[in-house]
Protein backbone atom coordinates (compact mmCIF):
# COMPACT_ATOMS: atom_id res chain seq x y z
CA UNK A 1 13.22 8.64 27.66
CA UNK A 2 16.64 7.03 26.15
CA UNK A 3 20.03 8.41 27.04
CA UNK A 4 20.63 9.42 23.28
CA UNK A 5 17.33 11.45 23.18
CA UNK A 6 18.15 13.27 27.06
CA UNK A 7 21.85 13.76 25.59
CA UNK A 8 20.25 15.57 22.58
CA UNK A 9 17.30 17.92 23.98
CA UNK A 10 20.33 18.87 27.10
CA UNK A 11 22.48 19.73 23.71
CA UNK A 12 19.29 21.50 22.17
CA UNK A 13 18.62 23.62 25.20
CA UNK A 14 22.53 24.51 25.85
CA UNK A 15 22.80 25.96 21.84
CA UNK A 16 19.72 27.68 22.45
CA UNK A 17 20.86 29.16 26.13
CA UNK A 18 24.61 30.42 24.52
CA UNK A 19 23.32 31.29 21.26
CA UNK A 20 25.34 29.54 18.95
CA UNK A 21 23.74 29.63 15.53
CA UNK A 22 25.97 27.27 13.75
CA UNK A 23 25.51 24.46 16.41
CA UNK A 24 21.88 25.28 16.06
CA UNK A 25 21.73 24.56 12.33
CA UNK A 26 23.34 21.54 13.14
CA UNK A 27 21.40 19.94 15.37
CA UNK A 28 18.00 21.06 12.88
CA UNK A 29 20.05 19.48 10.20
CA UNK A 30 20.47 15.97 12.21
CA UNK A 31 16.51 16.82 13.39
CA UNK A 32 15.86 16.79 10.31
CA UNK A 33 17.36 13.83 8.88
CA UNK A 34 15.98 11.73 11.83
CA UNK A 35 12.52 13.25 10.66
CA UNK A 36 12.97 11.71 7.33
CA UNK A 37 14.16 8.07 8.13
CA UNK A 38 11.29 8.46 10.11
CA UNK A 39 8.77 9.12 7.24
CA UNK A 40 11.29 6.42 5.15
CA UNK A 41 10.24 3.70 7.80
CA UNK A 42 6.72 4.91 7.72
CA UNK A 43 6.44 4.94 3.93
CA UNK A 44 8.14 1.48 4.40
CA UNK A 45 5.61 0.04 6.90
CA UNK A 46 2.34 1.24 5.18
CA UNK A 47 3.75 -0.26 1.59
CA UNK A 48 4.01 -3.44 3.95
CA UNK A 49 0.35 -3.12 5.32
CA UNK A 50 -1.14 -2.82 1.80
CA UNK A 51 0.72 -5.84 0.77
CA UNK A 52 -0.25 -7.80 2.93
CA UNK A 53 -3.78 -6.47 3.07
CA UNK A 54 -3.56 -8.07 -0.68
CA UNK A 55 -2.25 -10.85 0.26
CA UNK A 56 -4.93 -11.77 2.67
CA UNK A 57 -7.63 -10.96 0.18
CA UNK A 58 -6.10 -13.48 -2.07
CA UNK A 59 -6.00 -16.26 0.09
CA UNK A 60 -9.53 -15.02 1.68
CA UNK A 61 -11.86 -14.90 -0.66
CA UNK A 62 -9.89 -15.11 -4.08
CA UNK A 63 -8.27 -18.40 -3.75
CA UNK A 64 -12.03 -19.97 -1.98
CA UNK A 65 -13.61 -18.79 -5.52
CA UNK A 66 -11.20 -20.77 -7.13
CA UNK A 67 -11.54 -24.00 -5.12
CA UNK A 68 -15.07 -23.14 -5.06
CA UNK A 69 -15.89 -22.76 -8.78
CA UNK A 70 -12.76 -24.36 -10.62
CA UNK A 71 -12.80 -23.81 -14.13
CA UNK A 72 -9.33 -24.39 -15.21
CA UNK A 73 -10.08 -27.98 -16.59
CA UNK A 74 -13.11 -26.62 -18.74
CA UNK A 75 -10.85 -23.56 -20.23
CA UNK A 76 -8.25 -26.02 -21.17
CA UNK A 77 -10.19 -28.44 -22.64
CA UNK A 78 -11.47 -25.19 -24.66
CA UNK A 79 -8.12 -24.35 -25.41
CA UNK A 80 -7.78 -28.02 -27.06
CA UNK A 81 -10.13 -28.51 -28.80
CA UNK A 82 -9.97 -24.88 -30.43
CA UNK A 83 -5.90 -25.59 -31.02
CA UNK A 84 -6.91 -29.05 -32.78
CA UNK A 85 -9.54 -27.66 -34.70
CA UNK A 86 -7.04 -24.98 -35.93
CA UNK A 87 -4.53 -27.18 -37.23
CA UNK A 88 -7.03 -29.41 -39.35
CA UNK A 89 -8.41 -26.30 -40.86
CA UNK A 90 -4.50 -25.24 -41.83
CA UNK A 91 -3.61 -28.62 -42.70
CA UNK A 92 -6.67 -29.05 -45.10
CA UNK A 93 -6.01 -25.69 -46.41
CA UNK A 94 -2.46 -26.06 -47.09
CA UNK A 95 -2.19 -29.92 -48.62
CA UNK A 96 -3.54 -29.83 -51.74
CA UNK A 97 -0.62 -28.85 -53.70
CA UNK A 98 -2.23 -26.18 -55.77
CA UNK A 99 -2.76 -24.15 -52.82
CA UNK A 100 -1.62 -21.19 -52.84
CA UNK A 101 0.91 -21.51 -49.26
CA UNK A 102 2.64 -24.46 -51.79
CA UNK A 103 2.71 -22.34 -54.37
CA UNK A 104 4.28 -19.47 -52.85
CA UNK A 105 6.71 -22.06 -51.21
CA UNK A 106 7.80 -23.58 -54.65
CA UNK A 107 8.39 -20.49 -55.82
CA UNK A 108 10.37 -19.47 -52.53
CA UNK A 109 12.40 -22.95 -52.74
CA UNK A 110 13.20 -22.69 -56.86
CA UNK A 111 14.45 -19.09 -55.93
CA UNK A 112 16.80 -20.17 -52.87
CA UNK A 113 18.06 -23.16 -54.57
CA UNK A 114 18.16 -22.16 -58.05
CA UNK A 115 20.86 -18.93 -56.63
CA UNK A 116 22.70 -21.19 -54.80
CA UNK A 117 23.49 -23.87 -57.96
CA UNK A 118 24.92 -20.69 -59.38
């Protein structure tokens, strides 16, 4: 047993011998406190276990699928080709200039510019 923890179980057993209350709650009050850094460290150390727990299952079996089975290239080349066919469908939508998007800008410029000249 460590000197500190002797020193305070003599100290325990003394307060309880002579009675003092006040010493008593004392001592239950620094009990107490070492009770809850206690559960603090615990908390602290299971937290840590479940982290890493996730961490391993990453690099375990997560990060094998990946390597395994990649399928980043194919969903970006997805992601292309869906962004390029996008813009030629707005672009062919918007360039004839009796569309309506020119329209509403022509009006939107006129009104801009024409309150400005004023």
């Amino acid at each position: 047993m460590s000197n500190g923890k002797a020193d305070h179980i003599d100290l325990l057993i003394k307060t309880l011998i002579h009675g003092d209350s006040a010493e008593l709650k004392d001592l239950r009050a620094n009990d107490l406190d070492g009770k809850s850094s206690s559960y603090q460290v615990y908390t602290f150390l299971d937290l840590e276990q479940k982290r890493l727990e996730k961490i391993q299952s990453l690099f375990s079996e997560k990060l094998n699928k990946v390597l395994r089975y990649p399928q980043i290239e194919r969903l970006l080349q997805d992601q292309e080709e869906q962004q390029e066919d996008l813009l030629i469908l707005i672009t062919e939508k918007i360039r004839p200039s009796e569309s309506i998007f020119n329209q509403k800008m022509k009006i939107l410029w006129e009104k801009v510019f024409s309150e400005t000249a004023k």
